[in-house]
C-alpha atoms as a PDB file:
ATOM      1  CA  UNK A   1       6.194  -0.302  -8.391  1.00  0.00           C
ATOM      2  CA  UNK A   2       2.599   0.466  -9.628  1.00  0.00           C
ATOM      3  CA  UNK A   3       1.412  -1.064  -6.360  1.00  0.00           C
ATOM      4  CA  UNK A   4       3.784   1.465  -4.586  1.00  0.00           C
ATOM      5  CA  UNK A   5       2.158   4.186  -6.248  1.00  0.00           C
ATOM      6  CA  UNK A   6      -1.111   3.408  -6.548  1.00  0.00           C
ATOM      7  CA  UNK A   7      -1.723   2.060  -3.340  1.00  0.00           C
ATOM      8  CA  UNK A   8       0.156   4.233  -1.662  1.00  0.00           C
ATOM      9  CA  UNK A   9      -1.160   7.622  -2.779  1.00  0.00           C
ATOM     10  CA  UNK A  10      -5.136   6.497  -2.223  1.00  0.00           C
ATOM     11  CA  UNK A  11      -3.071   5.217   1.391  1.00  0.00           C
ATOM     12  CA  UNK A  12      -1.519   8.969   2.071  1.00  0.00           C
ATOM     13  CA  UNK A  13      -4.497  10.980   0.410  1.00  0.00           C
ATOM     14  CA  UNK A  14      -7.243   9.657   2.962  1.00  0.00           C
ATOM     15  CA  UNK A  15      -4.924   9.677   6.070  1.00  0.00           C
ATOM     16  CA  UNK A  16      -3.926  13.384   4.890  1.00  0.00           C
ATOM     17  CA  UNK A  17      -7.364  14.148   4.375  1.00  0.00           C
ATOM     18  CA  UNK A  18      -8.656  12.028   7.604  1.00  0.00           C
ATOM     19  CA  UNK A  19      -6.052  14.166   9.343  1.00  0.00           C
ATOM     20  CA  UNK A  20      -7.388  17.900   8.395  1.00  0.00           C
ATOM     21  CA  UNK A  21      -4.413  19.169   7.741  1.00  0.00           C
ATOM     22  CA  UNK A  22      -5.220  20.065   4.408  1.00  0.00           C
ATOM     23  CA  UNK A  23      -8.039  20.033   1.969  1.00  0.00           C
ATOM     24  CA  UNK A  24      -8.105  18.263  -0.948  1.00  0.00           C
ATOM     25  CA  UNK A  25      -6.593  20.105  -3.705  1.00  0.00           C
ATOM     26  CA  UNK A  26      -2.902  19.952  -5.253  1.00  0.00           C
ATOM     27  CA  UNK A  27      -1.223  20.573  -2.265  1.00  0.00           C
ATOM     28  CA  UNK A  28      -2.513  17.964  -0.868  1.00  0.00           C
ATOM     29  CA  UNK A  29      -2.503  15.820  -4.100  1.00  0.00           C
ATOM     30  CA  UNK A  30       1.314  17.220  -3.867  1.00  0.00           C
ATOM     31  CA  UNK A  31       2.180  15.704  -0.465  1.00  0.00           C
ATOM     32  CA  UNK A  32       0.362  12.512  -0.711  1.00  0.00           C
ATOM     33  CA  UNK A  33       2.261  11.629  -4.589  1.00  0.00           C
ATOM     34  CA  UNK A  34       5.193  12.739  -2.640  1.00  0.00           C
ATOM     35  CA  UNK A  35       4.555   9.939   0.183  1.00  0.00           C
ATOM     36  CA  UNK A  36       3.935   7.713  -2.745  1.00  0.00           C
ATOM     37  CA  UNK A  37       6.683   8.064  -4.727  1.00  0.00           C
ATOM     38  CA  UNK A  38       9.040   7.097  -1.222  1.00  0.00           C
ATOM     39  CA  UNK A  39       7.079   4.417  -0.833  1.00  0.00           C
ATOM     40  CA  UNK A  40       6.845   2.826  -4.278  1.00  0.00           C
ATOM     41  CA  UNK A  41      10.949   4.059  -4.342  1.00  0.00           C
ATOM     42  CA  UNK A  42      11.555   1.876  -1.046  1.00  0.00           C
ATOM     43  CA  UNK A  43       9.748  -0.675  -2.058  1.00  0.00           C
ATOM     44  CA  UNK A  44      11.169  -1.163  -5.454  1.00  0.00           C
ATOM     45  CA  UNK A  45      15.003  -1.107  -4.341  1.00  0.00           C
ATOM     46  CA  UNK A  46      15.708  -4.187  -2.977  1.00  0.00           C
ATOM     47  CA  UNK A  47      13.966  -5.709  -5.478  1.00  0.00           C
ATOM     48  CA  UNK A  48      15.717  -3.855  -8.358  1.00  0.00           C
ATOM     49  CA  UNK A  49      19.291  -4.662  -6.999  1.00  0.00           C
ATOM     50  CA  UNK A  50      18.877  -8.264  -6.436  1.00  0.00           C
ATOM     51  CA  UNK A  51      17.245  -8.782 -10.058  1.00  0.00           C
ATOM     52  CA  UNK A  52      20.484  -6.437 -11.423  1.00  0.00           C
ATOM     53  CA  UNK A  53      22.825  -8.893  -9.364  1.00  0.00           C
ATOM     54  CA  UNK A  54      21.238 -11.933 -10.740  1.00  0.00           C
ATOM     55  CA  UNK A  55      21.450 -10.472 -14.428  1.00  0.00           C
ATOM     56  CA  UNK A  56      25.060  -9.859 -14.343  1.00  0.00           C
ATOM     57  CA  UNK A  57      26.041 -13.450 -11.745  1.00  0.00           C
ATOM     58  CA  UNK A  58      28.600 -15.165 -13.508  1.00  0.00           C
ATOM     59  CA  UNK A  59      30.112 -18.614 -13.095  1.00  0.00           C
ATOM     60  CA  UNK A  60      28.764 -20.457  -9.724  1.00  0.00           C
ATOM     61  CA  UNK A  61      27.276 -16.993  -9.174  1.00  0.00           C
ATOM     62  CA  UNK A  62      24.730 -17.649 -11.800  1.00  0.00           C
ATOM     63  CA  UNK A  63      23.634 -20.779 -10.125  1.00  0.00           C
ATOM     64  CA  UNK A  64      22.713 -19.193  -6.645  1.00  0.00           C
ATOM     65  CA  UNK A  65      18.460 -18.293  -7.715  1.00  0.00           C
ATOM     66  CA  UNK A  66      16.912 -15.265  -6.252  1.00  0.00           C
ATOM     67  CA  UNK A  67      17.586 -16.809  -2.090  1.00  0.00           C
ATOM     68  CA  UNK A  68      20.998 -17.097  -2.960  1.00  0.00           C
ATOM     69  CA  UNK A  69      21.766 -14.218  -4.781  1.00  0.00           C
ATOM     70  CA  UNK A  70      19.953 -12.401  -1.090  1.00  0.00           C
ATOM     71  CA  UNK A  71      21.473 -14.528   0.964  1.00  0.00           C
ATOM     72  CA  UNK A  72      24.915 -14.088  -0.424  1.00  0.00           C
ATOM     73  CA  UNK A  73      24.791 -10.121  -0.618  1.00  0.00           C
ATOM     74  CA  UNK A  74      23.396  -9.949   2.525  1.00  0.00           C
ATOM     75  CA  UNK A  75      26.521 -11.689   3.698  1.00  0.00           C
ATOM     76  CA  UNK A  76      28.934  -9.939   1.776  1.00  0.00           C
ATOM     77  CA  UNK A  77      27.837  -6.629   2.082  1.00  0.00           C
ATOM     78  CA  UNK A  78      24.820  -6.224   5.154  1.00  0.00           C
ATOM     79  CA  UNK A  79      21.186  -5.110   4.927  1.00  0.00           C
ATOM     80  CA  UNK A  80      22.327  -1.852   3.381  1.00  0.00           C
ATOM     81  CA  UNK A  81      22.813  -3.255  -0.211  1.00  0.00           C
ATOM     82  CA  UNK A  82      19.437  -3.854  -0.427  1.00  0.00           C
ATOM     83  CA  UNK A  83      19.155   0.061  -0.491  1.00  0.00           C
ATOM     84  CA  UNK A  84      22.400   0.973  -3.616  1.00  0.00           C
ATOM     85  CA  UNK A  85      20.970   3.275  -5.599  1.00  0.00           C
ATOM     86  CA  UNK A  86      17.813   4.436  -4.006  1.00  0.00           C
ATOM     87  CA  UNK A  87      19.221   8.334  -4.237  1.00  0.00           C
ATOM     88  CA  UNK A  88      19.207   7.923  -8.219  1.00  0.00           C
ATOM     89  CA  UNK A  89      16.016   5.746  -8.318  1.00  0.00           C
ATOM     90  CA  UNK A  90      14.584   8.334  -5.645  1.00  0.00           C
ATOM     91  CA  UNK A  91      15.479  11.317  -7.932  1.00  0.00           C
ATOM     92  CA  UNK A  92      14.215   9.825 -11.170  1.00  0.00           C
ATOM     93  CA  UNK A  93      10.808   8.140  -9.725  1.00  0.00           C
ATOM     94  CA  UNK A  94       9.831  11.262  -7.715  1.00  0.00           C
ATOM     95  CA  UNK A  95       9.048  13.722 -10.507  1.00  0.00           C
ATOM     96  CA  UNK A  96       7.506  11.438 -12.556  1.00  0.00           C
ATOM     97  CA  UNK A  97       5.345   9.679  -9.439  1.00  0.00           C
ATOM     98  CA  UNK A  98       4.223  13.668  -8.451  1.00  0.00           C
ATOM     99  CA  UNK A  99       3.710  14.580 -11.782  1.00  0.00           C
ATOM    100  CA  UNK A 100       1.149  11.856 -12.503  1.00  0.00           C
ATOM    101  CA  UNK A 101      -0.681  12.084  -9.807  1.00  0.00           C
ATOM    102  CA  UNK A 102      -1.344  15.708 -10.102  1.00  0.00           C
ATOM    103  CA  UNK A 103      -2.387  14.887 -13.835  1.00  0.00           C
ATOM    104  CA  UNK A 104      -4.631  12.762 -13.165  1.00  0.00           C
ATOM    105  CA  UNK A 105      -6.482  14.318 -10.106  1.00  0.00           C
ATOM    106  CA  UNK A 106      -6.776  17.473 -12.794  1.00  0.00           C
ATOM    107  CA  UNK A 107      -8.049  15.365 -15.542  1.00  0.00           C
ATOM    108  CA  UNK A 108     -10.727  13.236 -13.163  1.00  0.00           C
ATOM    109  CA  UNK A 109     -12.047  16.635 -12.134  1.00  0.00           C
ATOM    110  CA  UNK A 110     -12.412  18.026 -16.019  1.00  0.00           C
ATOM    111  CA  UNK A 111     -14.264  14.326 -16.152  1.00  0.00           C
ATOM    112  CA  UNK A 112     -16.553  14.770 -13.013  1.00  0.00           C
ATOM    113  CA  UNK A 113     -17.595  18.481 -14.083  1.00  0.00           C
ATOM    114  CA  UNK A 114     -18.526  17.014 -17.879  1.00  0.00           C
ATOM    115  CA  UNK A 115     -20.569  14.142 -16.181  1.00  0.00           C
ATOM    116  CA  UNK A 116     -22.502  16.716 -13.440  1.00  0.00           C
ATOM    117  CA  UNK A 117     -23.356  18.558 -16.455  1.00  0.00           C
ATOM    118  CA  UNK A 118     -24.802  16.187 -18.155  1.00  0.00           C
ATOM    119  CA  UNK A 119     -26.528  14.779 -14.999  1.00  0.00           C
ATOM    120  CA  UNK A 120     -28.161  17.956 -14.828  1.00  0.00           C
END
C-alpha cells in the first residue's frame, strides 16, 4: 500500500504539474493524494481479498497456497472478486491517503522556510 501512495502521489504530482493545469499548492497536492489514494486502493484489493480467503480456507481449502486460493476464486466467482470490498477500502483509505499528503507538503514547507533562513 505504501508503494501505492508514495509512488503514486510523486507519479500524479509531476504529471499534474508537467501538465499546467495547476500550480503547486493544496489543490494540487489535493488532486494528486486523490490519484494516489485510487491507486494504492486498486492496488491493494486483490491482494487484501486473497490473503482474507486464505486466512479463513478450511479443510482442503487450506491446502490450496496463494495460486490456488487465485486460481480457485477466479473460477468460482470471475475477475471481479479480486475487486469485493474496494467501495469500503476506497472510503476508509481516501481520507486518510489525502489527509497525509496535505500534512506533509505543509510541514516540508514550515521545514524549507526554517532551513532558507538559516541559509541566509
Amino acid at each position: 500500500m505504501n508503494v501505492g501512495q508514495m509512488g503514486g502521489y510523486d507519479l500524479f504530482k509531476r504529471l499534474l504539474l508537467s501538465l499546467n493545469i495547476l500550480p503547486d499548492g493544496p489543490a494540487l497536492q489535493t488532486a494528486a493524494s486523490f490519484c494516489a489514494g485510487t491507486l494504492s486502493t486498486t492496488l491493494v484489493t486483490p491482494v487484501d481479498v486473497i490473503k482474507s480467503r486464505i486466512q479463513n480456507a478450511r479443510g482442503a481449502d487450506a491446502q490450496l497456497g496463494i495460486m490456488g486460493m487465485i486460481s480457485k476464486s477466479l473460477k468460482a466467482d470471475g475477475p471481479s472478486v479480486l475487486f469485493r470490498g474496494w467501495t469500503p477500502a476506497f472510503l476508509r483509505l481516501q481520507p486518510q491517503t489525502t489527509l497525509l499528503f496535505l500534512f506533509f507538503e505543509q510541514f516540508k514547507g514550515i521545514i524549507d522556510k526554517q532551513r532558507e533562513a538559516k541559509l541566509k
